[in-house]
Protein backbone atom coordinates (compact mmCIF):
# COMPACT_ATOMS: atom_id res chain seq x y z
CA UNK A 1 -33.96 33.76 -24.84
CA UNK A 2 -33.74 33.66 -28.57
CA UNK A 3 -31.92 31.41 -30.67
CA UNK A 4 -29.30 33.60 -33.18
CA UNK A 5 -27.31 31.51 -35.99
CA UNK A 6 -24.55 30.71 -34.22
CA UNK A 7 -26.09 28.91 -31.31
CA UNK A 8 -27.71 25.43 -32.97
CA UNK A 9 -28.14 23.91 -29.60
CA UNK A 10 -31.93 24.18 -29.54
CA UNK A 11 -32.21 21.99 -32.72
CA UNK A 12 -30.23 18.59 -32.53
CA UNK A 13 -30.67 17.13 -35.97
CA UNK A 14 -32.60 18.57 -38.69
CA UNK A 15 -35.02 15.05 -39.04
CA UNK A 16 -35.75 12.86 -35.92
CA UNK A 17 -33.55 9.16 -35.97
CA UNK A 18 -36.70 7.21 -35.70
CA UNK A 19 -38.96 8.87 -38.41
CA UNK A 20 -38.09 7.00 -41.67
CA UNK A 21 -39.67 6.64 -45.37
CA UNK A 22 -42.07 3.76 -44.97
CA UNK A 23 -40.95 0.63 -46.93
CA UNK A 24 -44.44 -0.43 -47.82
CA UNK A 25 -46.91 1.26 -49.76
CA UNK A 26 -47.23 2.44 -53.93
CA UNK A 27 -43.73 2.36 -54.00
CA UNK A 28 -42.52 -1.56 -53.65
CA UNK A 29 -45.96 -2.23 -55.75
CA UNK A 30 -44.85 0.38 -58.66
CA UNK A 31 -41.16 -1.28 -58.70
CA UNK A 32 -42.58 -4.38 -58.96
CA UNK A 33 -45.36 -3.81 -61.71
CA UNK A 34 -42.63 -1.78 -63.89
CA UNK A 35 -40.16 -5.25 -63.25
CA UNK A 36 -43.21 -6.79 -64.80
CA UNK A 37 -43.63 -5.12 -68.05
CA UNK A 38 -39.76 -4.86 -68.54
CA UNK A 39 -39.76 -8.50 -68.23
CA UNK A 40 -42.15 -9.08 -70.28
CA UNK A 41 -41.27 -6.46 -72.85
CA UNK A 42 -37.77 -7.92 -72.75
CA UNK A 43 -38.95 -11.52 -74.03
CA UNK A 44 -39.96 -9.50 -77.24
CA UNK A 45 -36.96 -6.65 -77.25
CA UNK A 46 -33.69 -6.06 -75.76
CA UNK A 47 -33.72 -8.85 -73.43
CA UNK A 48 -30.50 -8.79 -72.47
CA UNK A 49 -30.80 -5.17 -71.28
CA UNK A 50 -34.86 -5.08 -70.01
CA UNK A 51 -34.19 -8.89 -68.15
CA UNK A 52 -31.72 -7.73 -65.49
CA UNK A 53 -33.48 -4.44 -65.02
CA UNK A 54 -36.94 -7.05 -64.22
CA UNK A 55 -34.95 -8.41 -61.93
CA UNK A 56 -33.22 -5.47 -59.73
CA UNK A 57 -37.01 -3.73 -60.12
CA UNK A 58 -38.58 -7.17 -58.70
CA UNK A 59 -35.93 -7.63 -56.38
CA UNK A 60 -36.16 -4.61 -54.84
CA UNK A 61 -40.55 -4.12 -54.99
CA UNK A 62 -40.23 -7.32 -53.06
CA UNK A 63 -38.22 -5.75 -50.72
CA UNK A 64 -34.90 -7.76 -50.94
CA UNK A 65 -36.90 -10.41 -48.95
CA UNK A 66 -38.55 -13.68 -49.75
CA UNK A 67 -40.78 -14.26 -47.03
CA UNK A 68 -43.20 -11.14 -47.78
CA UNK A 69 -46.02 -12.68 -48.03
CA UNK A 70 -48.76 -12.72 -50.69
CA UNK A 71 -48.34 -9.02 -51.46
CA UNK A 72 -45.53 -8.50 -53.82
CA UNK A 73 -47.02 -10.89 -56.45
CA UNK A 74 -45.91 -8.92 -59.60
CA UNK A 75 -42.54 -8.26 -57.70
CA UNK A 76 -42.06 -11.58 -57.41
CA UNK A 77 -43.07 -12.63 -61.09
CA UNK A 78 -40.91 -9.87 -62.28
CA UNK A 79 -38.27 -11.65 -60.53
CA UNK A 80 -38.37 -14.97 -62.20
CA UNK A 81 -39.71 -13.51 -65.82
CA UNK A 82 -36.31 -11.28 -65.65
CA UNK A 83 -34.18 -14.06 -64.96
CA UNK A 84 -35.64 -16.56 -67.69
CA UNK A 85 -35.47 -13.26 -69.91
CA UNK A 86 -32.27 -12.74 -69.47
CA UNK A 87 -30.74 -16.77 -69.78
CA UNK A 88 -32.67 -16.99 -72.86
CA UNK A 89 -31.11 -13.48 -74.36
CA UNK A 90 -27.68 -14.81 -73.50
CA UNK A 91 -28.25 -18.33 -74.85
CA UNK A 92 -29.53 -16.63 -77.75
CA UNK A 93 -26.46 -14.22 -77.92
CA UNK A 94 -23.88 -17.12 -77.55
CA UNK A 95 -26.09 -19.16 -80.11
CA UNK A 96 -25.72 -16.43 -82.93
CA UNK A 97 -22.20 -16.17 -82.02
CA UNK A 98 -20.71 -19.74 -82.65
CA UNK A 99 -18.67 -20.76 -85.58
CA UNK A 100 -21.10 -22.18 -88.53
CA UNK A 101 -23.39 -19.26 -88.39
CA UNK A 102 -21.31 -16.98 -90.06
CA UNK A 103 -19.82 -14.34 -87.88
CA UNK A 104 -16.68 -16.45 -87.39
């Protein structure tokens, strides 16, 4: 018996439920070495944009989790490098800001 267009029964889904794109691998380590040089390109330019984007590339090459283990170093780093980044670029930003310094 052949199969014709309108009968799909033969094929339930086009990808199996179980098969999934594996979470470990060049991926998580790629997100979290580019987290790494944004962050530390951001403590030089644009640290106010390149800090959070350390962060959500660290974040996620860790894997949203904390308890990884000893594999997503630079993920990690990124991490923490972003957030310092980015405190210091709006410390800096409120700094410039206040009256005395002559925008106001």
């Amino acid at each position: 018996m052949t199969t014709g267009l309108g009968n799909m029964r033969t094929r339930r889904s086009p990808r199996p439920r179980n098969r999934r794109w594996p979470r470990t691998g060049p991926d998580r380590a790629t997100l979290g070495i580019i987290g790494l040089v944004c962050a530390i390109a951001g403590f030089f330019v644009l640290g106010i944009v390149l800090g959070p984007v350390a962060v959500a590339c660290g974040w996620l090459g860790m894997g949203r989790r904390w308890n990884s283990g000893a594999e997503p170093m630079p993920a990690l780093v990124a991490l923490v490098l972003g957030a310092i980044d980015t405190l210091l670029a709006f410390i800096w930003l409120v700094g410039t800001a206040a009256p005395g310094n002559g925008l106001l």
